[in-house]
C-alpha atoms as a PDB file:
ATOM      1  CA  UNK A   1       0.000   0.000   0.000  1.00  0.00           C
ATOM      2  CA  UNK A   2       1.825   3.351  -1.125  1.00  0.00           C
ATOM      3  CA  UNK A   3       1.365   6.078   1.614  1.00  0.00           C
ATOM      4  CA  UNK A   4       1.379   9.499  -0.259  1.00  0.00           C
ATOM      5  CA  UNK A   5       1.703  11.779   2.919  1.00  0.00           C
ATOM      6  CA  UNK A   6       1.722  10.796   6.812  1.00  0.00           C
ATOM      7  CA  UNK A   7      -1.400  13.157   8.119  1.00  0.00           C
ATOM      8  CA  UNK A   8       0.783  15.150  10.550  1.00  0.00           C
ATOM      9  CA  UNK A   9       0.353  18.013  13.246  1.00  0.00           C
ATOM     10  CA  UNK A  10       3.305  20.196  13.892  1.00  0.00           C
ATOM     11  CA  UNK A  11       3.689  21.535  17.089  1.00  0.00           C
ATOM     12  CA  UNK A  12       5.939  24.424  17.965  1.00  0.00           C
ATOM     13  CA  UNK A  13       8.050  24.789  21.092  1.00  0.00           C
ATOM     14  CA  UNK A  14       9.120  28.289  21.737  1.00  0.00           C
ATOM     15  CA  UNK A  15      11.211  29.784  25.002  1.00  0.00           C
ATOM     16  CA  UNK A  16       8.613  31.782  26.629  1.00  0.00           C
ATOM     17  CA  UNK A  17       8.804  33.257  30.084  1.00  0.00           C
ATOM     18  CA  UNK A  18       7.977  31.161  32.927  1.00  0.00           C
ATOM     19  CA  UNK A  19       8.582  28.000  31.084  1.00  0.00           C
ATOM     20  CA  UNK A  20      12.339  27.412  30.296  1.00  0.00           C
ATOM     21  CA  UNK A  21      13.822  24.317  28.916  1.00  0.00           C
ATOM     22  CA  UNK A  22      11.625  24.269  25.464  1.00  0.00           C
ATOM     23  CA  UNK A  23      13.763  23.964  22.465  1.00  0.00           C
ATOM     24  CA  UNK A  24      12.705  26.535  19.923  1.00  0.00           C
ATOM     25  CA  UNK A  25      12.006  23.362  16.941  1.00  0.00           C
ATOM     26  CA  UNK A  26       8.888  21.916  15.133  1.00  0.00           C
ATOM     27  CA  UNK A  27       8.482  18.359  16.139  1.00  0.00           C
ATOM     28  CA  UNK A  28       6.204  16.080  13.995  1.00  0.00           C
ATOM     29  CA  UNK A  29       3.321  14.455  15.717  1.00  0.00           C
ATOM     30  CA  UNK A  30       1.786  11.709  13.562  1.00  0.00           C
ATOM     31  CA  UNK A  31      -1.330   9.825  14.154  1.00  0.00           C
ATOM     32  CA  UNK A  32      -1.042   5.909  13.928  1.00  0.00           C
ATOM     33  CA  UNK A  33      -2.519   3.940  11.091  1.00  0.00           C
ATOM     34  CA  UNK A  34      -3.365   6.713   9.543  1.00  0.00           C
ATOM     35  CA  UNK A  35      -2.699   8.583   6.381  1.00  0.00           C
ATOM     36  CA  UNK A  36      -3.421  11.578   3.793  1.00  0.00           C
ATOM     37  CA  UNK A  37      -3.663  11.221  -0.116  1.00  0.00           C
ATOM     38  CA  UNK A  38      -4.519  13.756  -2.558  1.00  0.00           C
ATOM     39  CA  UNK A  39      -6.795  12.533  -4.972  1.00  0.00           C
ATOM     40  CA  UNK A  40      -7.774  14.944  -8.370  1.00  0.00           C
ATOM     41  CA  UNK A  41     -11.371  14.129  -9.416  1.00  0.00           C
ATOM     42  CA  UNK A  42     -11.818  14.079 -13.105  1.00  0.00           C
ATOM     43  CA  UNK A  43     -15.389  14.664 -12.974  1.00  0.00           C
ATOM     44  CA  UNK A  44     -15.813  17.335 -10.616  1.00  0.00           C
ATOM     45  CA  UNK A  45     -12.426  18.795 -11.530  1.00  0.00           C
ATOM     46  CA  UNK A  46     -10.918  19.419  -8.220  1.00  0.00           C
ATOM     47  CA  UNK A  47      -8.550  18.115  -6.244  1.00  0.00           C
ATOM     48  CA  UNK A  48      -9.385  16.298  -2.529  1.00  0.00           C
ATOM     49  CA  UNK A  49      -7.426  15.582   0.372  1.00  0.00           C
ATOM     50  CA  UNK A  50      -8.290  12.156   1.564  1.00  0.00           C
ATOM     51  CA  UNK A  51      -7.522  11.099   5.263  1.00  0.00           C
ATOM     52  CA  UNK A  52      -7.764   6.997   6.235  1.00  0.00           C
ATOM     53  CA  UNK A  53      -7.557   5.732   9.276  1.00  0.00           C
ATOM     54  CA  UNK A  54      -7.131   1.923   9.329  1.00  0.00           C
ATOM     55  CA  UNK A  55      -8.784  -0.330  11.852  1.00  0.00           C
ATOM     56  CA  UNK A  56      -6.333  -2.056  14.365  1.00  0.00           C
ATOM     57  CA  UNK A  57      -4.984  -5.511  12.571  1.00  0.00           C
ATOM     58  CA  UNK A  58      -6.336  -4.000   9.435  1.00  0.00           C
ATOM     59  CA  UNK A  59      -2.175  -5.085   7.935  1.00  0.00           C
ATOM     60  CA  UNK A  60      -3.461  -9.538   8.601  1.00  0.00           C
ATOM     61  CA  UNK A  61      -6.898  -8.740   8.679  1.00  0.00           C
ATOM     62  CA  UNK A  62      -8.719 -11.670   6.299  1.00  0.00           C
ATOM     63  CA  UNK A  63     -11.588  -9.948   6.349  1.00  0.00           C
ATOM     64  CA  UNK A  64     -13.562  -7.164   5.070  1.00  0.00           C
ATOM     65  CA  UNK A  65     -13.988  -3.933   7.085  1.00  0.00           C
ATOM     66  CA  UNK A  66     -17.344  -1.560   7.288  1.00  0.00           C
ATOM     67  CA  UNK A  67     -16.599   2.203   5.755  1.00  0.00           C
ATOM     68  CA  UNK A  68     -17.320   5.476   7.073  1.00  0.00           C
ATOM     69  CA  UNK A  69     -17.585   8.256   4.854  1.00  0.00           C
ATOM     70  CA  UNK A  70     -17.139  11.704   6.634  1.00  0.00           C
ATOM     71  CA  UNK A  71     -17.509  15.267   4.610  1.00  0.00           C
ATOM     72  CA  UNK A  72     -15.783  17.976   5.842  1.00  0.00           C
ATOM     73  CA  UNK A  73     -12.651  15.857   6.495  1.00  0.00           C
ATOM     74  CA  UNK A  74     -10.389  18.478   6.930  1.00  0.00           C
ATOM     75  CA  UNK A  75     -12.166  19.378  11.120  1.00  0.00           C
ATOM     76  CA  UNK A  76     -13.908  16.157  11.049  1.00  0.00           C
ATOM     77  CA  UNK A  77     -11.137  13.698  10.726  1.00  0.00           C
ATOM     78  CA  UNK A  78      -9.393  13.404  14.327  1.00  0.00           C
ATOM     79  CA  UNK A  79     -13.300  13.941  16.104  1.00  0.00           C
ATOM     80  CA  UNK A  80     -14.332  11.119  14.111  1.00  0.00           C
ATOM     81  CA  UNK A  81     -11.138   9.007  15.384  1.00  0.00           C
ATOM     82  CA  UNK A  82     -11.938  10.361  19.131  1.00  0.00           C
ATOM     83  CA  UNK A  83     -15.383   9.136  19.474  1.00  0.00           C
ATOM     84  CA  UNK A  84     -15.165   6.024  16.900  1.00  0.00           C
ATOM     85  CA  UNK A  85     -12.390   5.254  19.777  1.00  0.00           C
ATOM     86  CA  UNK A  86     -15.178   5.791  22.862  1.00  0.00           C
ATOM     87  CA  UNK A  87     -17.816   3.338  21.193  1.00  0.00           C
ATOM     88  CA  UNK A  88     -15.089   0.644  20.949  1.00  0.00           C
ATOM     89  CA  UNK A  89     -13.938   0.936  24.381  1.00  0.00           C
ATOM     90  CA  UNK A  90     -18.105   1.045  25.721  1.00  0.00           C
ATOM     91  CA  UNK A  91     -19.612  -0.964  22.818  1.00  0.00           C
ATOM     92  CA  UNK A  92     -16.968  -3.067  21.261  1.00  0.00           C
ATOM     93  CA  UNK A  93     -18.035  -2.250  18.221  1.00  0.00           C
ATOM     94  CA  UNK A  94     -15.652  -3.134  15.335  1.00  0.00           C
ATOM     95  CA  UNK A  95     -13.749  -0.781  14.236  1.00  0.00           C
ATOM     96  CA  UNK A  96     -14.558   1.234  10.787  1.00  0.00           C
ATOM     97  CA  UNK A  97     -12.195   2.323   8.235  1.00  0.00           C
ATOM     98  CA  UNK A  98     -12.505   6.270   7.944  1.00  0.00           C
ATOM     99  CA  UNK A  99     -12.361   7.980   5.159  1.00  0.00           C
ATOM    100  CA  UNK A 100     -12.633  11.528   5.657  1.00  0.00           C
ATOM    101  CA  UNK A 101     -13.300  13.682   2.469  1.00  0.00           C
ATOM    102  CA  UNK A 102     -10.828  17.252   3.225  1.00  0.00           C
ATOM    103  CA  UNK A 103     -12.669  20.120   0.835  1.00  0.00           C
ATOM    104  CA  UNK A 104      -9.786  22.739   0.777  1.00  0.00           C
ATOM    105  CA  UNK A 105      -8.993  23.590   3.724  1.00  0.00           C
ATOM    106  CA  UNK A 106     -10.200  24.312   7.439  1.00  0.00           C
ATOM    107  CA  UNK A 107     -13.539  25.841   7.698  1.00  0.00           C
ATOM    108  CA  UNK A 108     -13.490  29.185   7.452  1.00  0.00           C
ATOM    109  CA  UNK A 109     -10.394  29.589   5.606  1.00  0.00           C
ATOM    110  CA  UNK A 110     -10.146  30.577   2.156  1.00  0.00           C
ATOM    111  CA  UNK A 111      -9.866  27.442   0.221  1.00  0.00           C
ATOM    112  CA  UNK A 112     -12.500  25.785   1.658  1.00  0.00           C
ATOM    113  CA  UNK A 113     -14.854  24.865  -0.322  1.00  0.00           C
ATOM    114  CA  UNK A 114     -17.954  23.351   1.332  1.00  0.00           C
ATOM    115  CA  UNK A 115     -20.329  26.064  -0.064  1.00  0.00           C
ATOM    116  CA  UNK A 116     -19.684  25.093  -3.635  1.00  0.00           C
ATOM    117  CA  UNK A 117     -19.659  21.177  -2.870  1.00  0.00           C
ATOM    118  CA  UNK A 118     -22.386  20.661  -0.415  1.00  0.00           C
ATOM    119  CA  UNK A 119     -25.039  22.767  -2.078  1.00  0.00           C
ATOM    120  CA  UNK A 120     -27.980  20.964  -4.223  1.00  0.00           C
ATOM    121  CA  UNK A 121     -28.760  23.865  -6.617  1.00  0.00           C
ATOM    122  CA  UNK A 122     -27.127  27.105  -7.449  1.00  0.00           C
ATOM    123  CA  UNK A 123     -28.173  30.157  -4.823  1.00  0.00           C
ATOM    124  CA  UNK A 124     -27.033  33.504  -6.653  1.00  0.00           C
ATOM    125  CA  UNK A 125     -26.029  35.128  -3.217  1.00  0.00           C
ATOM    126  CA  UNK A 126     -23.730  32.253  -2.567  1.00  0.00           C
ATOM    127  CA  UNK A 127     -20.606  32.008  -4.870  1.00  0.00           C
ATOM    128  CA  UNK A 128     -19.956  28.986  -6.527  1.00  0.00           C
ATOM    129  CA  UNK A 129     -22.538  27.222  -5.261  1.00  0.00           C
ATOM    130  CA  UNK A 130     -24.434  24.737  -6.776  1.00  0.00           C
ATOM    131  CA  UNK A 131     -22.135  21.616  -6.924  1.00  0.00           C
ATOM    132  CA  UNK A 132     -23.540  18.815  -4.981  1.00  0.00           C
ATOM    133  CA  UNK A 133     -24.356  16.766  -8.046  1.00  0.00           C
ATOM    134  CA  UNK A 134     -20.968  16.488  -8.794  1.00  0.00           C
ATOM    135  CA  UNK A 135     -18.879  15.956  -6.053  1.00  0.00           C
ATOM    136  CA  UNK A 136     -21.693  12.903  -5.224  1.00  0.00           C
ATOM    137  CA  UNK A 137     -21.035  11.881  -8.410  1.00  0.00           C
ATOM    138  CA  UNK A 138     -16.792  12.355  -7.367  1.00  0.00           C
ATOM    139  CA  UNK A 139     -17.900  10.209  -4.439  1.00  0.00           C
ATOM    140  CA  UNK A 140     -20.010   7.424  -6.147  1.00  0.00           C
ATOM    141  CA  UNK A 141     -17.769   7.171  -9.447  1.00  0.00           C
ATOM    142  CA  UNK A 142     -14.208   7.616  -8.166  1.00  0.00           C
ATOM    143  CA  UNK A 143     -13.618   7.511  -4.735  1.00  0.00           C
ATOM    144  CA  UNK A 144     -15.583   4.869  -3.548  1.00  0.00           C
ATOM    145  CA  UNK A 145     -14.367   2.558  -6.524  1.00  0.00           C
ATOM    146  CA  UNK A 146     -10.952   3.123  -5.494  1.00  0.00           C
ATOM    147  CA  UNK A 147     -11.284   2.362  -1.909  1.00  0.00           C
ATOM    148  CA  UNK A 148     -13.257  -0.415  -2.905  1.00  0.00           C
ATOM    149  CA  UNK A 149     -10.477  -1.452  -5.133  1.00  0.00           C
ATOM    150  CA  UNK A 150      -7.531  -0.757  -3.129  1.00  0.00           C
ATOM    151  CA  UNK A 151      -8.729  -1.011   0.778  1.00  0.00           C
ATOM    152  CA  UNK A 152     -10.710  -4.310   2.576  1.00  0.00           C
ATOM    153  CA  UNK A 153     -13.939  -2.868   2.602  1.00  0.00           C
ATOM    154  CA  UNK A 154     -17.245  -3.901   2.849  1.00  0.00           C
ATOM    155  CA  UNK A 155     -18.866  -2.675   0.050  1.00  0.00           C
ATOM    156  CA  UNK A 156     -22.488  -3.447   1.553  1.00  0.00           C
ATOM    157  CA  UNK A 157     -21.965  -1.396   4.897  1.00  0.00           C
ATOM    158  CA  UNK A 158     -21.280   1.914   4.110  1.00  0.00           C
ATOM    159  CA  UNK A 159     -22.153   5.289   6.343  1.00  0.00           C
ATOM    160  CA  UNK A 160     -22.176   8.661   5.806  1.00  0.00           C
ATOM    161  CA  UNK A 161     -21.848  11.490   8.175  1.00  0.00           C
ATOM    162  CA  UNK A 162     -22.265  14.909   7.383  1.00  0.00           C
ATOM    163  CA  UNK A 163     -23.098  18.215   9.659  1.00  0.00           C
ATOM    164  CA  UNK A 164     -24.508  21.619   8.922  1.00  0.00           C
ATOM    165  CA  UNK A 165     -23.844  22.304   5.185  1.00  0.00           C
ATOM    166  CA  UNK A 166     -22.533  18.753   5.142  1.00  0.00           C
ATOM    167  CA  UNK A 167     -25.378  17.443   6.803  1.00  0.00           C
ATOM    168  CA  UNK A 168     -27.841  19.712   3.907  1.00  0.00           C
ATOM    169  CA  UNK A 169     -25.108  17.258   1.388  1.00  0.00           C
ATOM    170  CA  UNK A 170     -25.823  14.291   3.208  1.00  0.00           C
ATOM    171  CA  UNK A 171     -29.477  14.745   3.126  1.00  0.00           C
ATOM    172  CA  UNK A 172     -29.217  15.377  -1.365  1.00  0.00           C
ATOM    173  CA  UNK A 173     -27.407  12.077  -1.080  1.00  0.00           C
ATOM    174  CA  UNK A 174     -30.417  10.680   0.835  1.00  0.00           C
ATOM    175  CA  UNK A 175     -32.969  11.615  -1.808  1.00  0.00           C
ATOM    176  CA  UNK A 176     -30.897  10.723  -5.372  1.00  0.00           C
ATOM    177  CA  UNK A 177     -28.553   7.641  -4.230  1.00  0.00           C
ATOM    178  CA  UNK A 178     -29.824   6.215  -1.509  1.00  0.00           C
ATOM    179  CA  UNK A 179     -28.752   2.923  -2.113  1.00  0.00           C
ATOM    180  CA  UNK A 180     -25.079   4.351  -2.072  1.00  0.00           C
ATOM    181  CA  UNK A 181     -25.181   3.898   1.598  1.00  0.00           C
ATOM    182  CA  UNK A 182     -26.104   1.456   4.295  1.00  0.00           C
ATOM    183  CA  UNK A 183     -26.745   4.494   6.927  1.00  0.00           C
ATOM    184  CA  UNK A 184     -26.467   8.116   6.438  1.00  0.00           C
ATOM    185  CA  UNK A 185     -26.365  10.066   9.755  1.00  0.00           C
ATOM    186  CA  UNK A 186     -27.312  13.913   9.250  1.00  0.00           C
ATOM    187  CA  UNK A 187     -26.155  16.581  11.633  1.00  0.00           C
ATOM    188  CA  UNK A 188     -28.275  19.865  11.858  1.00  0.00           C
ATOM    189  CA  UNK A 189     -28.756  20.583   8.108  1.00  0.00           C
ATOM    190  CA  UNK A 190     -28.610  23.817   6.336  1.00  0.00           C
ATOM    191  CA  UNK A 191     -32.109  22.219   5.027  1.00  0.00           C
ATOM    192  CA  UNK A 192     -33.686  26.599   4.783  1.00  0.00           C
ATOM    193  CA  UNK A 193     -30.754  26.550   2.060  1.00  0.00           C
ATOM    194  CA  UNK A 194     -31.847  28.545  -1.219  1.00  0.00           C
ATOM    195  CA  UNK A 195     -35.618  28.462   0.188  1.00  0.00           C
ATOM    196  CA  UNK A 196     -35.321  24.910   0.904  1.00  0.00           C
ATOM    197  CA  UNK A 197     -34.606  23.414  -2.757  1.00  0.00           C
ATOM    198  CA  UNK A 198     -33.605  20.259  -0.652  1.00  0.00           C
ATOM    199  CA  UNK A 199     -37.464  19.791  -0.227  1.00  0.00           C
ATOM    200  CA  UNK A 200     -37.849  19.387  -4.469  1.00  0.00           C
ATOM    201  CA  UNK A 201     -35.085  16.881  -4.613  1.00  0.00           C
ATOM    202  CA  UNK A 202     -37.385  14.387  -2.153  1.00  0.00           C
ATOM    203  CA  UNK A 203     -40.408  15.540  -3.567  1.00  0.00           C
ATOM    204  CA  UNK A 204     -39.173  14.681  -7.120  1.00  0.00           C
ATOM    205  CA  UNK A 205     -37.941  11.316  -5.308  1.00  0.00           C
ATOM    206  CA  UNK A 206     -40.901  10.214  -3.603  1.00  0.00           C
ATOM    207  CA  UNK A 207     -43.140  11.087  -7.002  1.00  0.00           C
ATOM    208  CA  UNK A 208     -41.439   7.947  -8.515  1.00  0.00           C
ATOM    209  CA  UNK A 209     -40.568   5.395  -5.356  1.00  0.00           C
ATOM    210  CA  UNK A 210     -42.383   4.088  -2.468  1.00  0.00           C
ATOM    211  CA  UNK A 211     -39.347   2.335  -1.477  1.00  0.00           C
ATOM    212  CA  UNK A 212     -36.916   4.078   0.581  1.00  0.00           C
ATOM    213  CA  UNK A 213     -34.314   1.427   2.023  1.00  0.00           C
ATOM    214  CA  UNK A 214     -31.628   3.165   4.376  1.00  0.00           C
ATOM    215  CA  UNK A 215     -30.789   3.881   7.756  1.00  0.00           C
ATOM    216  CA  UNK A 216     -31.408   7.596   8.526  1.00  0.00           C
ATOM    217  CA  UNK A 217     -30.343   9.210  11.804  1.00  0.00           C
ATOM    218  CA  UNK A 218     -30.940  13.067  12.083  1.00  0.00           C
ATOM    219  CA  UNK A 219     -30.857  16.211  14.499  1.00  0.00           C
ATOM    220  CA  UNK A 220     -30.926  19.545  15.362  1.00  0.00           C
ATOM    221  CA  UNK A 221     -30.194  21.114  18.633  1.00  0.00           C
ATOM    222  CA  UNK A 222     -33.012  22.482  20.439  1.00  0.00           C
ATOM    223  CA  UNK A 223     -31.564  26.196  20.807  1.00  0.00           C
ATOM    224  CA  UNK A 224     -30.492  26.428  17.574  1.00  0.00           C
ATOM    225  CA  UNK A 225     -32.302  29.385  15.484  1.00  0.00           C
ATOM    226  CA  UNK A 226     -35.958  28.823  13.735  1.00  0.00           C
ATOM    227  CA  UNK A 227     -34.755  29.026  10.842  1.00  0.00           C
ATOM    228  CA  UNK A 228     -32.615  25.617  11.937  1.00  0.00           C
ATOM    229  CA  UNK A 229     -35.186  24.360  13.851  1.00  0.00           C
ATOM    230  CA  UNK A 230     -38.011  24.142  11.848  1.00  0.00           C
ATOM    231  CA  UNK A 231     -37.623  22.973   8.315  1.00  0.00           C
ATOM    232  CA  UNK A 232     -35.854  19.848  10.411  1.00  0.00           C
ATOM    233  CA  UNK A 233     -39.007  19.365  11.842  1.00  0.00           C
ATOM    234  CA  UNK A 234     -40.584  19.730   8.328  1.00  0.00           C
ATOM    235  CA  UNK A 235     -38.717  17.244   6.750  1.00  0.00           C
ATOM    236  CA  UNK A 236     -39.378  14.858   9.923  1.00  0.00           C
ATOM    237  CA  UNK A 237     -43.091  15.162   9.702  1.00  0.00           C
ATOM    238  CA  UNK A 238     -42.818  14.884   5.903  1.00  0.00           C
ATOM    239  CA  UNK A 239     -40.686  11.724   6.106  1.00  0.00           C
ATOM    240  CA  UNK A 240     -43.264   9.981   8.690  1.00  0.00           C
ATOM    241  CA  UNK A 241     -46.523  11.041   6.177  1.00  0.00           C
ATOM    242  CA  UNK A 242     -44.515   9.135   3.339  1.00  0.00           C
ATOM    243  CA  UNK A 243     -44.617   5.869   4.498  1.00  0.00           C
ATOM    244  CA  UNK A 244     -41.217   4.936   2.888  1.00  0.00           C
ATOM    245  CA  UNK A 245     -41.140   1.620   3.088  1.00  0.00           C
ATOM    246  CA  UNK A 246     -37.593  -0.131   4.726  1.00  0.00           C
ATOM    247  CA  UNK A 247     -36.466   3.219   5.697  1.00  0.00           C
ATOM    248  CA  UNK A 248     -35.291   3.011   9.600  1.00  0.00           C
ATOM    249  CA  UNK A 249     -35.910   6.752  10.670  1.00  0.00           C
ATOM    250  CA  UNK A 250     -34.630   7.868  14.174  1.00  0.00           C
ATOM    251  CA  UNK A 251     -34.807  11.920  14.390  1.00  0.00           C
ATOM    252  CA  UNK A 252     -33.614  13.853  17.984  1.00  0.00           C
ATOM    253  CA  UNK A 253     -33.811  16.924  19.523  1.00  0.00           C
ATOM    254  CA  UNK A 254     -30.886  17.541  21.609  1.00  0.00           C
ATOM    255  CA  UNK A 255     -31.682  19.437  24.513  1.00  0.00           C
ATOM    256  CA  UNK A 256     -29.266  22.568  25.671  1.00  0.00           C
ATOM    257  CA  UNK A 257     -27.115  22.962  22.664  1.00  0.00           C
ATOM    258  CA  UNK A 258     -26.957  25.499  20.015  1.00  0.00           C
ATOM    259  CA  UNK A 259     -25.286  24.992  16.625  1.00  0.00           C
ATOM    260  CA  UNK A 260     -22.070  24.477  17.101  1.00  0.00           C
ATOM    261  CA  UNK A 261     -22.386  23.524  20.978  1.00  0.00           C
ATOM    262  CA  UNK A 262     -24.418  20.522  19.320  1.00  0.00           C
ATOM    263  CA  UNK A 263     -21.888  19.501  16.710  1.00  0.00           C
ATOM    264  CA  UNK A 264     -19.781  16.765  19.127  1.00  0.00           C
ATOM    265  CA  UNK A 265     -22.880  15.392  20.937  1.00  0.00           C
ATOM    266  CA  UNK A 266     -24.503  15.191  17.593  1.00  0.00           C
ATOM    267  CA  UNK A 267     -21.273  13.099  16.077  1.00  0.00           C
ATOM    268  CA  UNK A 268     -21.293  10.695  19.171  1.00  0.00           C
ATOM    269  CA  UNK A 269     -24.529   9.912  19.151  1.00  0.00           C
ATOM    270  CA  UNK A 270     -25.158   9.317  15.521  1.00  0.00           C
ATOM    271  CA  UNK A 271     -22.001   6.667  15.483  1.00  0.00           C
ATOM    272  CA  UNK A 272     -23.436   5.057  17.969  1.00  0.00           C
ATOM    273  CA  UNK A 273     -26.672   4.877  16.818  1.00  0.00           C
ATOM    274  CA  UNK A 274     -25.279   3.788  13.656  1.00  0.00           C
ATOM    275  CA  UNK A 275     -22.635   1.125  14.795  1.00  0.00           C
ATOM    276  CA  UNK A 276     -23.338  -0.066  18.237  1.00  0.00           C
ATOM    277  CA  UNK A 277     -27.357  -0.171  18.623  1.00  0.00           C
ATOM    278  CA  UNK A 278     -28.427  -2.239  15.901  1.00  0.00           C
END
C-alpha cells in the first residue's frame, strides 16, 4: 500500500517566560494507522485531500472492514477518530475504516470549499454554489471505486456522516442515491438553504418510489435558530406522512445545545446509533 503523505500536526516549542527548557524546533506528531492522499477528481475537476484511518490488525486482517464516509474531512477527521475510539472501548463495536473527504482547507479559511460542494442547486447570493451533483457523483464514481479497489472494505456497509452544510449534502445524497449507503447520519442541516430546494429533490424522489431502504439518523439542537429548527421538523413530519417503506428513521432533539455547541454530541450519538445499537 503506497502512503502518499503521513497526516501530521506540527507543534511548535518556543522559550517563553515562565517555562524554560523548550527547544525553539517543530516536532512532527503523527497519528497511527493513519494517512493523507490527494486525490484529483476528473469529474468534478478538483482536487481532494483524503484522510484513512485503518482499523487495528487492518495489515493480517482476512476480512472485510465496514466504511465510514465523513464530509468535511479536513475538522472532522481526528473527532471522528476520538469518538469512533469511545464506542469501541463502551460498545466493542468493530472498528470502521474512515475515510474523511478534506474540501480545501479548514472551515473558514479561504480554500475551503464546502459552499460550492455541499449545495444541491445554485443560490445567486452564494458564490460557486451549486455543486452537490458532482462531487456525489466524485464520491459514487471515483472515490468509492478506489477504496473499494484498493482497501478491505465492505462494500455493503457503508455510512455517511455529514453536519450543517454537510449534513444539507448528506441529506441530497439521501434523496438521489440512496442505495449508495447502508446508513447516512445527518447533523443539523442547512435544510432553509436557497428556500429549501432540498425539499424538491425528495419531492421529485418520492413522485417515482415508495421504497426508501436506508438507515437515517438526524438532528438539530433544540436552541439552535428557527430558521434551523423548523424545516428539520418539516422534513421529519414529511418523512413519517410518506410511508417509505424499509427506511429506519430515528430523528432527535438535543436538549441545551446550540449549533455548534451541538456539533460533538450530535457526532457521538449518531455513530453510535449507527454502529453499536443495531
Amino acid at each position: 500500500m503506497k502512503i502518499l503523505k503521513i497526516l501530521t500536526l506540527v507543534l511548535l516549542c518556543f522559550n517563553l517566560p515562565g517555562m524554560p527548557g523548550f527547544a525553539q524546533q517543530a516536532k512532527l506528531v503523527t497519528i497511527p494507522h493513519s494517512e493523507h492522499r490527494q486525490m484529483h477528481s476528473k469529474l468534478a475537476g478538483n482536487d481532494y485531500d483524503i484522510y484513512i484511518h485503518y482499523p487495528a490488525g487492518y495489515d493480517t486482517a482476512k476480512r472485510k472492514f465496514p466504511v465510514l464516509y465523513v464530509v468535511d474531512g479536513d475538522n472532522d477527521f481526528s473527532p471522528s477518530l476520538e469518538y469512533l475510539g469511545l464506542l469501541m472501548a463502551e460498545y466493542h463495536i468493530p472498528e470502521p475504516i474512515l475515510v474523511a473527504i478534506g474540501d480545501g482547507g479548514l472551515i473558514g479559511t479561504p480554500g475551503n470549499k464546502r459552499n460550492r460542494d455541499f449545495t444541491p442547486v445554485v443560490n445567486p447570493n452564494a458564490a460557486e454554489s451549486g455543486g452537490a451533483p458532482v462531487f456525489l457523483d466524485f464520491i459514487e464514481k471515483e472515490l468509492i471505486p478506489s477504496v473499494d479497489a484498493s482497501l478491505k472494505s465492505d462494500p455493503t456497509n457503508r455510512t455517511l456522516y455529514g453536519y450543517s452544510m454537510g449534513g444539507l449534502f448528506a441529506t441530497y445524497t439521501l434523496f438521489t442515491k440512496p442505495t449508495l449507503f447502508k446508513n447516512i447520519l445527518i447533523g443539523s442541516p442547512a435544510l432553509g438553504y436557497a428556500n429549501g430546494a432540498v425539499f424538491a429533490t425528495e419531492k421529485q424522489y418520492a413522485a417515482k418510489h415508495k421504497n426508501l431502504p436506508v438507515n437515517v439518523f438526524m438532528e438539530v439542537g433544540a436552541l439552535e435558530t428557527p430558521g434551523q429548527v423548523e424545516p428539520n421538523k418539516q422534513l421529519t413530519a414529511l418523512l413519517d406522512s410518506r410511508h417509505y417503506e424499509n427506511l429506519v428513521f430515528k430523528h432527535i432533539i438535543i436538549d441545551d445545545v446550540t449549533h455548534l455547541s451541538g456539533k460533538p454530541v450530535t457526532m457521538l450519538k449518531a455513530l453510535a446509533w449507527a454502529y453499536a445499537h443495531k
